[in-house]
Protein backbone atom coordinates (compact mmCIF):
# COMPACT_ATOMS: atom_id res chain seq x y z
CA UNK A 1 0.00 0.00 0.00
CA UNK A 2 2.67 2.65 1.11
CA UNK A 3 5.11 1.83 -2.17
CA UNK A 4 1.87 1.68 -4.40
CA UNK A 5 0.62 5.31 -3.17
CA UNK A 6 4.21 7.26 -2.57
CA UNK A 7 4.81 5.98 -6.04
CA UNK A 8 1.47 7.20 -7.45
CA UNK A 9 1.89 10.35 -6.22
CA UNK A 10 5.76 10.75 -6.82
CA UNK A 11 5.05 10.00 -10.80
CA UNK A 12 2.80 13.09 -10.39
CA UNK A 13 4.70 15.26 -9.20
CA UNK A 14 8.40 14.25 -11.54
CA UNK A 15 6.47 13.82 -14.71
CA UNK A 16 8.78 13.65 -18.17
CA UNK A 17 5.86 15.33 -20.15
CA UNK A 18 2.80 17.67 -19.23
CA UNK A 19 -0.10 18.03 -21.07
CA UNK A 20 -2.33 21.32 -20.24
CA UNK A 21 -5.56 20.53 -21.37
CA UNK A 22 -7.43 24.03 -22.30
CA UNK A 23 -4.28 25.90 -22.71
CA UNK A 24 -4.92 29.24 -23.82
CA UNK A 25 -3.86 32.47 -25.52
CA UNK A 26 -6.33 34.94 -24.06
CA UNK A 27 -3.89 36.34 -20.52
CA UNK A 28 -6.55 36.06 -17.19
CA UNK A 29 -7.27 33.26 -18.39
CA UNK A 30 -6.23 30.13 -16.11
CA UNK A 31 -4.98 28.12 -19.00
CA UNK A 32 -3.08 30.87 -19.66
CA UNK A 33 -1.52 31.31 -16.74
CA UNK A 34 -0.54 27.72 -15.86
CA UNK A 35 0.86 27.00 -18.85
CA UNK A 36 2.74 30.75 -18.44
CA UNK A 37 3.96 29.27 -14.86
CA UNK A 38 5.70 25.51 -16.16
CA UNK A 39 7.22 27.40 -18.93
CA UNK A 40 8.73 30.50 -16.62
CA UNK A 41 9.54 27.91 -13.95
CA UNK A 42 12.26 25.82 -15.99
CA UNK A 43 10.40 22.97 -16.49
CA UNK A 44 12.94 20.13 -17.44
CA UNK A 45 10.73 17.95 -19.27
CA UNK A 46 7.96 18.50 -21.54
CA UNK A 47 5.36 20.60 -22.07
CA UNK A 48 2.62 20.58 -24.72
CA UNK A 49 -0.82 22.41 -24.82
CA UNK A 50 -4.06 20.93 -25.85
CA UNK A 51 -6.72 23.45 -27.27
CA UNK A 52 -9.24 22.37 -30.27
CA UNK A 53 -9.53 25.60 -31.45
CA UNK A 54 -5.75 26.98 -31.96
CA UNK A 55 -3.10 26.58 -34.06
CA UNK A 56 -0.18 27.37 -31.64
CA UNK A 57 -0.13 28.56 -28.09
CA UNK A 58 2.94 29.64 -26.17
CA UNK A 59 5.15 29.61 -29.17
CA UNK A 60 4.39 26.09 -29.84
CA UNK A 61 2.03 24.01 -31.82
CA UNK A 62 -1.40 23.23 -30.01
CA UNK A 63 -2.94 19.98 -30.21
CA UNK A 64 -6.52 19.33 -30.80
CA UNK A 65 -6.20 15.99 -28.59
CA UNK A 66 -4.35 14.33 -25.77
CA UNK A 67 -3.95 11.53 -28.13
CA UNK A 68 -2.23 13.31 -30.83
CA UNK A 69 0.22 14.08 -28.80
CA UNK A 70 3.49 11.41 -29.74
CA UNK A 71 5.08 11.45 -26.68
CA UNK A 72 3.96 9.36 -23.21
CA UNK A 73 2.16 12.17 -21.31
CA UNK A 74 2.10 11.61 -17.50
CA UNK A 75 0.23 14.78 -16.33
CA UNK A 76 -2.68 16.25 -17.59
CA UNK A 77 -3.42 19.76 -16.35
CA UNK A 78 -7.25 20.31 -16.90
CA UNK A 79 -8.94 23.48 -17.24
CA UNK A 80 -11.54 23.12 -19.51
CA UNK A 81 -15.35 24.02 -17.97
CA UNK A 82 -16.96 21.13 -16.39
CA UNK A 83 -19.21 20.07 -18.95
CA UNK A 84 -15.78 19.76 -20.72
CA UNK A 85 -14.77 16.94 -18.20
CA UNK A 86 -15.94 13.67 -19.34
CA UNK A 87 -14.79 13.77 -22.67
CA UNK A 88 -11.48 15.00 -21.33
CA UNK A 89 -10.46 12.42 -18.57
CA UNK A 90 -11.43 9.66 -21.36
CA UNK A 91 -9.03 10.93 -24.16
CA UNK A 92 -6.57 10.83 -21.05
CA UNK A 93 -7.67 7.68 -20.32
CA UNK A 94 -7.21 6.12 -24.26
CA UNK A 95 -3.49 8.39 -24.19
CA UNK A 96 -1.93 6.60 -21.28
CA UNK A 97 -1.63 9.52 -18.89
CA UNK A 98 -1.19 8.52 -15.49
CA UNK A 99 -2.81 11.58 -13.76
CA UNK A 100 -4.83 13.84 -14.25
CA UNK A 101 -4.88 17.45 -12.17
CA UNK A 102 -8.43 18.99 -12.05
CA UNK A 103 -8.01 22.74 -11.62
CA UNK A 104 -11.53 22.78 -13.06
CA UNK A 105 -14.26 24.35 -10.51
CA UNK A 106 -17.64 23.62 -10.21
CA UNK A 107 -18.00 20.33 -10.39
CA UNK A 108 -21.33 18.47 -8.55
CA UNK A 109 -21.38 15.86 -5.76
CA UNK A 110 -23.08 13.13 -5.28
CA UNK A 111 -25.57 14.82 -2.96
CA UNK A 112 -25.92 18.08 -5.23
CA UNK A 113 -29.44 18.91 -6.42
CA UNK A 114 -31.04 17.61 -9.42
CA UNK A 115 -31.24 20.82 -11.14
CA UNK A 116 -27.02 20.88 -11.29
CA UNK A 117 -27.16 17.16 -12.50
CA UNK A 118 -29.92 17.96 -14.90
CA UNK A 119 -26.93 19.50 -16.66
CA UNK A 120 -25.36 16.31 -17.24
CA UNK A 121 -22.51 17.46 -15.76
CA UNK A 122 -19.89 14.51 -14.20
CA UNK A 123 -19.78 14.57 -10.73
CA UNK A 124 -16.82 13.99 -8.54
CA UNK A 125 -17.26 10.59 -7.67
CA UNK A 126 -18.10 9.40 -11.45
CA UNK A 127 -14.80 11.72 -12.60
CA UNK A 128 -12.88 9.49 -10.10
CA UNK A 129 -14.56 5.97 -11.54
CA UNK A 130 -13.94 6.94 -14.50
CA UNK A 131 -10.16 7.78 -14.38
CA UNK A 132 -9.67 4.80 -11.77
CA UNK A 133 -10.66 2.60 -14.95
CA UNK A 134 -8.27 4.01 -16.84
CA UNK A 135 -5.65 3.55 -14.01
CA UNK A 136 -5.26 7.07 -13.70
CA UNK A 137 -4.68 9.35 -10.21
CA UNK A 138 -7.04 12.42 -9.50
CA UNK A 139 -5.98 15.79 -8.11
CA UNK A 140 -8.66 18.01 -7.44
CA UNK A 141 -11.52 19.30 -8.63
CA UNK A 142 -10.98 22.83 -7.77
CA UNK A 143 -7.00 22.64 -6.87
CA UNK A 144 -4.61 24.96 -7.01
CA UNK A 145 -2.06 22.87 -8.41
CA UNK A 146 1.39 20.96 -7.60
CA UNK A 147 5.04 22.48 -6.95
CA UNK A 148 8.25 20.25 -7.29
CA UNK A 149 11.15 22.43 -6.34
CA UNK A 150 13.64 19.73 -7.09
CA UNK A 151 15.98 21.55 -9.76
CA UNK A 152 16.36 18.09 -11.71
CA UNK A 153 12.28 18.71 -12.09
CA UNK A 154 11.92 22.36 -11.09
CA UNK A 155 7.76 21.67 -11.74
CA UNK A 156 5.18 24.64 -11.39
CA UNK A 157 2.03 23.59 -12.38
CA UNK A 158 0.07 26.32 -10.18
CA UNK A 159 -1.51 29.65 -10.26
CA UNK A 160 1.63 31.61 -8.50
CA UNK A 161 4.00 32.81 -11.01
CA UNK A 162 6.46 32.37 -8.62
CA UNK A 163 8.58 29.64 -7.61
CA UNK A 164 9.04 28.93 -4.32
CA UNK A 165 12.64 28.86 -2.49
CA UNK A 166 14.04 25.07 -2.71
CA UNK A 167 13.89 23.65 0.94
CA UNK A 168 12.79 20.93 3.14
CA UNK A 169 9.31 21.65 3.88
CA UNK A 170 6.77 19.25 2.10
CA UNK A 171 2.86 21.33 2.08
CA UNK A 172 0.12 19.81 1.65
CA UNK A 173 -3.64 21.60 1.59
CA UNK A 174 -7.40 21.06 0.43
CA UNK A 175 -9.32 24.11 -0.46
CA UNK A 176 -7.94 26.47 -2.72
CA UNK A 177 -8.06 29.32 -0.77
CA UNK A 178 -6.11 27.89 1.85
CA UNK A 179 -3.58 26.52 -0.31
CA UNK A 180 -3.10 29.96 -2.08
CA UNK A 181 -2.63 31.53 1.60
CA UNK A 182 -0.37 28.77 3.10
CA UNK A 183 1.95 28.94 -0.28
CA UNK A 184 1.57 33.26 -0.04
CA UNK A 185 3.17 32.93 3.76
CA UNK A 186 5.76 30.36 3.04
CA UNK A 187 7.06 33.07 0.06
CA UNK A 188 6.76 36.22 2.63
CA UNK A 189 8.80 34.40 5.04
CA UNK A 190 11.22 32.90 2.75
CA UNK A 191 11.13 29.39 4.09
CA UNK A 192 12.49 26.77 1.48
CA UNK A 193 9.93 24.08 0.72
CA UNK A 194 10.37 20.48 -1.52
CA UNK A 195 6.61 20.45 -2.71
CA UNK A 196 3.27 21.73 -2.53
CA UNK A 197 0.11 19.00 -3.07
CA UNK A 198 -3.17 21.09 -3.23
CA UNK A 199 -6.09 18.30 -3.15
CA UNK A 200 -8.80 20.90 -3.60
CA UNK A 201 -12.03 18.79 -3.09
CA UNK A 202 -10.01 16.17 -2.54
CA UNK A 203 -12.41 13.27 -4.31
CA UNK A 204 -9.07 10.79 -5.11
CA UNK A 205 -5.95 12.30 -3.93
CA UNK A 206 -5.74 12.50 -0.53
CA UNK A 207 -3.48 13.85 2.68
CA UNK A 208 -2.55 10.20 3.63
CA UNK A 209 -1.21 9.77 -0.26
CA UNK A 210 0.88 12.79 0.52
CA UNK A 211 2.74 11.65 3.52
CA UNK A 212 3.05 7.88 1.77
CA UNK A 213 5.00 10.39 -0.51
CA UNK A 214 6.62 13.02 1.75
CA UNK A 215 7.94 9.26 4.02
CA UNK A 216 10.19 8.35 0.88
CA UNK A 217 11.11 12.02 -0.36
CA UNK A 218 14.92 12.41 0.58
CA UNK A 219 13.93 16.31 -0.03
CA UNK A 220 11.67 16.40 2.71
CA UNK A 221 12.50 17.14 6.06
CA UNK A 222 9.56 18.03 7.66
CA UNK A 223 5.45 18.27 6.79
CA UNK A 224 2.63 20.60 7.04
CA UNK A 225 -0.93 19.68 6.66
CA UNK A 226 -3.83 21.98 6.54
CA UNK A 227 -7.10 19.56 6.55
CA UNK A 228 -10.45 20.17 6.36
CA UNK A 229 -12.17 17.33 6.07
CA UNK A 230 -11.06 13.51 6.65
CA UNK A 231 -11.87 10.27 4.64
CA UNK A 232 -10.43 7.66 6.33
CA UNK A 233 -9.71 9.11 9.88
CA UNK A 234 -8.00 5.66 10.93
CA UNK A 235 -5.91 5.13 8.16
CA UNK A 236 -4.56 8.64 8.58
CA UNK A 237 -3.25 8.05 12.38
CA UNK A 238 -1.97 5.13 11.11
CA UNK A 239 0.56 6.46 8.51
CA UNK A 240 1.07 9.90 10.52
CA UNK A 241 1.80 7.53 13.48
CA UNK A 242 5.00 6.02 10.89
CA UNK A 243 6.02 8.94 9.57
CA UNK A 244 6.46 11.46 12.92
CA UNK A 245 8.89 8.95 13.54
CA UNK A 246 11.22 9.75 10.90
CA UNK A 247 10.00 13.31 10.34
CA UNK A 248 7.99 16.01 12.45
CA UNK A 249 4.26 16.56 10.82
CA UNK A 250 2.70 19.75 11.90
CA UNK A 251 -1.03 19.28 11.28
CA UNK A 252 -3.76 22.22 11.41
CA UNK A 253 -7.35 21.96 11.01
CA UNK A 254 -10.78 23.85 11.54
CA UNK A 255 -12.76 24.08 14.41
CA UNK A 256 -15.51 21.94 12.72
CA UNK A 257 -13.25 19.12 10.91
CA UNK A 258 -14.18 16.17 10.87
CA UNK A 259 -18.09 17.60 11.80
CA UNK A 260 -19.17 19.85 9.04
CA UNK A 261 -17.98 19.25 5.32
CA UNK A 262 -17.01 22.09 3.24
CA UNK A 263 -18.06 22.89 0.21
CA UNK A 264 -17.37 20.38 -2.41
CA UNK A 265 -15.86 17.90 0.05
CA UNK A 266 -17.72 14.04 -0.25
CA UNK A 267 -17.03 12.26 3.13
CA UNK A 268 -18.54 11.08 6.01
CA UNK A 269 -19.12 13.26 8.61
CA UNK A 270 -18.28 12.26 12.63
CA UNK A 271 -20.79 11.75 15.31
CA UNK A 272 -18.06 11.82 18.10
CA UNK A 273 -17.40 14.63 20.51
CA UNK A 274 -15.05 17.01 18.91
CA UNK A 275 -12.28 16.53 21.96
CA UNK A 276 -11.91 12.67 19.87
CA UNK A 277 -9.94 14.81 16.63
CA UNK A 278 -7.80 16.07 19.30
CA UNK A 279 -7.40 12.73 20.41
CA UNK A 280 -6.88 11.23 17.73
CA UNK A 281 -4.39 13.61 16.47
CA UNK A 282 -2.40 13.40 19.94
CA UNK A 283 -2.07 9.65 19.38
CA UNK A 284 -0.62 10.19 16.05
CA UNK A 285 2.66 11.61 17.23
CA UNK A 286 1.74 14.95 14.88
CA UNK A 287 2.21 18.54 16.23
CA UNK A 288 -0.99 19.81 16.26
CA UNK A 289 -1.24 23.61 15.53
CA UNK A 290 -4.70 25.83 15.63
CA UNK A 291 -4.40 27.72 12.53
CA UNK A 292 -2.63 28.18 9.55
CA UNK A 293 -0.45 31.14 10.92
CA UNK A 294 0.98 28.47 13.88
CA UNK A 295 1.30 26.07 10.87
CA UNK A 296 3.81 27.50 9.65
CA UNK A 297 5.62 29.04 12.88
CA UNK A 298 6.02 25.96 13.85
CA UNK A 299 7.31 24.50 10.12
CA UNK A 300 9.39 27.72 10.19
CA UNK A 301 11.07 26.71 13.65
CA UNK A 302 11.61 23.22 12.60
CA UNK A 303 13.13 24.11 9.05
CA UNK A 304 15.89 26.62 10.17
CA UNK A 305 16.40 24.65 13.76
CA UNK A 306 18.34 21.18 14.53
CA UNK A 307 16.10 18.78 16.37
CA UNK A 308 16.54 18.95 20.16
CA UNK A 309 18.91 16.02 21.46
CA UNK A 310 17.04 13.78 23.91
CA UNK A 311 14.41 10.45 24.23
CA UNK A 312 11.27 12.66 23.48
């Protein structure tokens, strides 16, 4: 399980070639922007741009198709609407990719009214079956996108036209807003990180894939995890439980995780007193923090600090 997952996620995030489905020409745009982004960060592999309806975009020829595309893609960067989606993740699927990162909002759950599914629109949980068949991984809907600072990679496949400072900090976040302001604070305090995962609605990808990834990074030293919302609350002490052992996890959540899901999150919700997240997070070994601005204090402290010398 832990090889199968770090390995999943690893192939992710040190693709050879990225595709960016819905690439675009038009600036404000996000297809625009993300492609903009790999390009300015150095990507070292390659990067091609999918787009029906052009010629060329970024200097280079666009491709009508996924499949048209000669070489093995690995990531797919979607930003096509969501009525786009279906057709998308299946030329994926025929192509080979072994990913696919949704940056695509909007997309229904299970539970959404019938009105929204009256659009035929794919929800999340039918956008995961569906790539599962093809052996693909999801990331997202509604992420922010993925950050490998590794110079042999040097990936930025995000909204920030930045790239962070190379370090030994390993992020990992679900909304997009809190992604945006964890990877904005990290940048104002110049604190070197190794990646960023942003899971958005989180429907396949998942904080206990990230730390089955951050466990074998050499680049990673230590972990932050914002969560709002948890799928499989025992598997996730489990892992945590491993990997404090070998690196210090600083984990933050709301005052309602685990109680009230947030928009576009698809999990079970707990009926235990809210003192049992604590609990369960003490048990886990994890430094537990109360917001995002203690998140990364504490991931500060630990990145420019040895560990203490002692039995505890």
């Amino acid at each position: 399980e832990h090889r199968a997952e770090a390995r999943s996620v690893g192939e992710l995030l040190a693709p050879e070639h990225v595709a960016v489905v819905g690439a675009s020409r038009q600036y404000g745009t996000v297809g625009y922007h993300v492609l903009h982004n790999i390009i300015e960060g150095r990507f070292t592999g390659g990067v091609h741009s999918v787009n029906p309806e052009a010629f060329e975009v970024g200097g280079a020829r666009a491709y009508s198709a996924v499949q048209q595309i000669k070489q093995d893609v690995d990531l797919a960067v979607v930003c096509v609407p969501a009525e786009h989606l279906a057709e998308v993740i299946a030329d994926c699927g025929r192509s080979g990719v072994k990913g696919v990162l949704v940056l695509t909002d909007g997309v229904p759950t299970e539970q959404d009214p019938a009105s929204r599914r009256a659009e035929g629109l794919l929800d999340q949980r039918e956008l995961v079956t569906m790539a599962r068949r093809w052996g693909m991984r999801v990331i997202g809907p509604a992420s922010v996108g993925l950050i490998n600072t590794d110079p042999d990679v040097s990936l930025n496949v995000s909204l920030s036209p930045v790239m962070p400072l190379a370090g030994g900090i390993g992020l990992f976040s679900q909304s997009a807003s809190m992604g945006i302001s964890l990877y904005a604070q990290a940048h104002r305090r110049q604190l070197g990180l190794s990646a960023v995962i942003s899971a958005g609605n989180r429907a396949d990808l998942s904080g206990n894939d990230a730390m089955q990834y951050f466990e074998d990074d050499e680049s990673t030293r230590a972990v932050g995890i914002y969560l709002e919302s948890f799928g499989n609350p025992r598997k996730f002490s489990r892992i945590a439980r491993r990997l404090s052992l070998s690196k210090p996890v600083v984990v933050a959540t709301g005052e309602l995780t685990g109680h009230r899901l947030p928009p576009g999150h698809e999990v079970r919700t707990s009926r235990a007193p809210r003192g049992a997240v604590d609990a369960m997070l003490d048990n886990s070994g994890v430094i537990k923090v109360g917001n995002h601005d203690s998140l990364m204090d504490v991931l500060q402290v630990l990145a420019t600090q040895p560990l203490p010398a002692g039995p505890r």
